[in-house]
N, C-alpha and C. Protein backbone atom coordinates (compact mmCIF):
# COMPACT_ATOMS: atom_id res chain seq x y z
N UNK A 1 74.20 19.93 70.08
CA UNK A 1 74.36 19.44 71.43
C UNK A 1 75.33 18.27 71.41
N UNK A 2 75.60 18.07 72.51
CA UNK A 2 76.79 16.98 72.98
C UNK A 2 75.99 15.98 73.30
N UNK A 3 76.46 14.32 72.77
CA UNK A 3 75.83 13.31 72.98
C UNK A 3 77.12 11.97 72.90
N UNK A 4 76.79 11.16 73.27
CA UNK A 4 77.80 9.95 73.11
C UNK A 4 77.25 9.00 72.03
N UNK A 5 77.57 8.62 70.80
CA UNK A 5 76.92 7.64 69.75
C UNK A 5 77.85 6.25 69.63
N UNK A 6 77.08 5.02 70.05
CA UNK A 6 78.11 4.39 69.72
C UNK A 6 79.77 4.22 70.27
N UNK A 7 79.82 4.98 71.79
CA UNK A 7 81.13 5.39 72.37
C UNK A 7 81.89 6.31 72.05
N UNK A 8 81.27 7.20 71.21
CA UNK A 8 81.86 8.29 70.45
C UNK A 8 81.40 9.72 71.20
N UNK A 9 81.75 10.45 71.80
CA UNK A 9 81.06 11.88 71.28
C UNK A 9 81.04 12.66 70.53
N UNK A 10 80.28 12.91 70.13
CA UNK A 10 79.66 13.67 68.82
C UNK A 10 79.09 15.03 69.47
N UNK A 11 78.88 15.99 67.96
CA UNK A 11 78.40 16.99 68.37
C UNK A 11 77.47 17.09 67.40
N UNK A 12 75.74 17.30 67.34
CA UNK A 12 74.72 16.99 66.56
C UNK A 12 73.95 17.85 66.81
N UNK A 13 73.15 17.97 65.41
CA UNK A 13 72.19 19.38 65.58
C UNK A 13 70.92 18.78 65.65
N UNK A 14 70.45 17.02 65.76
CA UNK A 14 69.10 16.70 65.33
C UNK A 14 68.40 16.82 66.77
N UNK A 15 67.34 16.49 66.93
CA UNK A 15 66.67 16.47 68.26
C UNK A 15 65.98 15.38 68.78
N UNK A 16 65.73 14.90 67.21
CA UNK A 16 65.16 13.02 67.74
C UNK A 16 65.67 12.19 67.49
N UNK A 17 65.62 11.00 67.72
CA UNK A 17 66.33 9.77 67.49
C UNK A 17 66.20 8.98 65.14
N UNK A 18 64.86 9.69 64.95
CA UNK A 18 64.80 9.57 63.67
C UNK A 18 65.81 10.80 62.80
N UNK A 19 66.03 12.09 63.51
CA UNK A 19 66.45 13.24 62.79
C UNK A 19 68.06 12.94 63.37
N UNK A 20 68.10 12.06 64.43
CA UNK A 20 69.80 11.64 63.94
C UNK A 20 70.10 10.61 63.25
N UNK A 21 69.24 9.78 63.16
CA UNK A 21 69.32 8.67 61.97
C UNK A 21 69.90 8.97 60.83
N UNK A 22 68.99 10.35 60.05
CA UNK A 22 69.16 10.86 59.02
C UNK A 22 70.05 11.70 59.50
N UNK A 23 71.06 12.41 60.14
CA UNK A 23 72.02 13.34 60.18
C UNK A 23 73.14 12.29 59.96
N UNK A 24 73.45 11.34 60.22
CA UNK A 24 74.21 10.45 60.62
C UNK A 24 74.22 9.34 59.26
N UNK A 25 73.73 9.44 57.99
CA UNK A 25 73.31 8.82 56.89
C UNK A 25 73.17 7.32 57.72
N UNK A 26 72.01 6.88 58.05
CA UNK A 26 71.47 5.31 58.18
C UNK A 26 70.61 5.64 57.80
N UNK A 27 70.24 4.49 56.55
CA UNK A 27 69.53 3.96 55.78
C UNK A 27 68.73 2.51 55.93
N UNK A 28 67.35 2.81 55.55
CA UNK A 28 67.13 1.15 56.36
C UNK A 28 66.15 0.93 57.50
N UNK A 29 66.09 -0.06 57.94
CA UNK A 29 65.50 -0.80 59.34
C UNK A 29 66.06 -1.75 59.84
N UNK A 30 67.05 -1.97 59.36
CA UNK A 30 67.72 -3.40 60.20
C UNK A 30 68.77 -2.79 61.06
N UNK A 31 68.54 -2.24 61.83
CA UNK A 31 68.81 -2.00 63.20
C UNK A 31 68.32 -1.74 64.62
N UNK A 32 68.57 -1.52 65.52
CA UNK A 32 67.73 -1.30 66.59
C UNK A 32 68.92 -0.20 67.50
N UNK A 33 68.03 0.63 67.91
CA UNK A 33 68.80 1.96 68.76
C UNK A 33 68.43 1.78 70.21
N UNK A 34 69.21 2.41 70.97
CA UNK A 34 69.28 2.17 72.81
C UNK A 34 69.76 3.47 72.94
N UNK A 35 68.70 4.30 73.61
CA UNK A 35 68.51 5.50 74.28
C UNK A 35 69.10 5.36 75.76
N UNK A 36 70.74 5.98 76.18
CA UNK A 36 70.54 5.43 77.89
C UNK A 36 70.34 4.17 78.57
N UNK A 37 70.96 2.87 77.33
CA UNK A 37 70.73 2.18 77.64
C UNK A 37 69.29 1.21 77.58
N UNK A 38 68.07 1.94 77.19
CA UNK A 38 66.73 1.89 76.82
C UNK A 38 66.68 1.81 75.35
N UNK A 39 66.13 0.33 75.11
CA UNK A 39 65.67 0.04 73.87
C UNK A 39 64.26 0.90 73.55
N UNK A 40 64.65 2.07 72.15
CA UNK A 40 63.48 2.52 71.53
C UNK A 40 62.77 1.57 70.53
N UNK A 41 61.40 1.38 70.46
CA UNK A 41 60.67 0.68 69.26
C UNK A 41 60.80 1.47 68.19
N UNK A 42 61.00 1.23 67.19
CA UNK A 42 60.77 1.67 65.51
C UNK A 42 59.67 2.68 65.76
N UNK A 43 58.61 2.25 66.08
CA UNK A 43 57.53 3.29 66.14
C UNK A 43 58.11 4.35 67.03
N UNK A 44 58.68 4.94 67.81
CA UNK A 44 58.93 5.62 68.68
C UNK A 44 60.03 6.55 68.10
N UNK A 45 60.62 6.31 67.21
CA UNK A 45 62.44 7.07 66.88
C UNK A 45 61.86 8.38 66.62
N UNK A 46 60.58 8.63 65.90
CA UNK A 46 60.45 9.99 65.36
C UNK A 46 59.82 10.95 66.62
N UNK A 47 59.41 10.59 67.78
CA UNK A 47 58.71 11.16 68.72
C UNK A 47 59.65 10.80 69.94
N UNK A 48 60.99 10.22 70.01
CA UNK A 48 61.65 9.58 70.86
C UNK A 48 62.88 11.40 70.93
N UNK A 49 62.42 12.00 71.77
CA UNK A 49 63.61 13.50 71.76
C UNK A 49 65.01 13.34 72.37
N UNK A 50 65.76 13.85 72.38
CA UNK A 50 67.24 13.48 72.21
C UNK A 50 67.87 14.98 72.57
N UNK A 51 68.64 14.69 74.73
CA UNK A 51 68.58 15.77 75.12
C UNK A 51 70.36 16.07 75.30
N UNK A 52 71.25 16.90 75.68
CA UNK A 52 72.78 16.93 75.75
C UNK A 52 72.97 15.80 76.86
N UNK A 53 74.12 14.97 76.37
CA UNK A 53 74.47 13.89 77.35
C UNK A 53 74.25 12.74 77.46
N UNK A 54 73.03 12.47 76.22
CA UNK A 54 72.64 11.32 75.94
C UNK A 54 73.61 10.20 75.33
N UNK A 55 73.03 8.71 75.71
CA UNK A 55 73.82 8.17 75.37
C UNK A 55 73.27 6.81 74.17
N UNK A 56 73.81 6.94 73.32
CA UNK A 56 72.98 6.56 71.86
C UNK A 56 73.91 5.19 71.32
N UNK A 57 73.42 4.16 71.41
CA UNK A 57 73.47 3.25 70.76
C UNK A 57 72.73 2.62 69.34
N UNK A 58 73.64 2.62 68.34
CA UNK A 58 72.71 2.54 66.75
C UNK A 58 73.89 1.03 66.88
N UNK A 59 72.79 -0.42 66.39
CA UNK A 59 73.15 -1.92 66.99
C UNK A 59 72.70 -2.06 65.15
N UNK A 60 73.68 -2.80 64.66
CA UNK A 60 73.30 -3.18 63.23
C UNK A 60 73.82 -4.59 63.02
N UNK A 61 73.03 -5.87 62.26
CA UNK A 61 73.22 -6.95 62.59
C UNK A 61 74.27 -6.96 61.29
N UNK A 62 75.09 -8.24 62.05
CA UNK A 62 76.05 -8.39 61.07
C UNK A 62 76.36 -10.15 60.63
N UNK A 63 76.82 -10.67 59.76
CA UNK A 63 76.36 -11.64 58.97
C UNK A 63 77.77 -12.37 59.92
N UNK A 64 77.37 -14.07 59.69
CA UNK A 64 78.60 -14.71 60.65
C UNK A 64 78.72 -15.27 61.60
N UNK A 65 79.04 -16.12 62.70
CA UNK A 65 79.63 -16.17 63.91
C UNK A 65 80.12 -17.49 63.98
């Protein structure tokens, strides 16, 4: 399905927000994802479903400012 990641569209075969994690190699927990604009909790990525058109933000902290 068609989705936007990050300002990108992509074309992805996963269905949840954890099974694009892993399609997408992220490794880890130090990040936080935005479904549509909607912050998902950690607990939620594996039960959080992921439909065409969505719009997916993966936010990873970065060292600095």
């Amino acid at each position: 399905m068609r989705v936007t990641v990050n300002g990108e569209q992509r074309e992805i075969a996963s269905n949840s927000v954890a099974a694009l994690l892993r399609e997408l190699d992220y490794e880890g927990t130090h990040f936080a994802i935005a479904l549509n604009y909607d912050v998902v909790p950690k607990s939620r990525w594996s039960e959080t479903l992921l439909t065409a058109g969505d719009e997916i933000e993966i936010i990873t902290p970065r060292q600095g400012g």
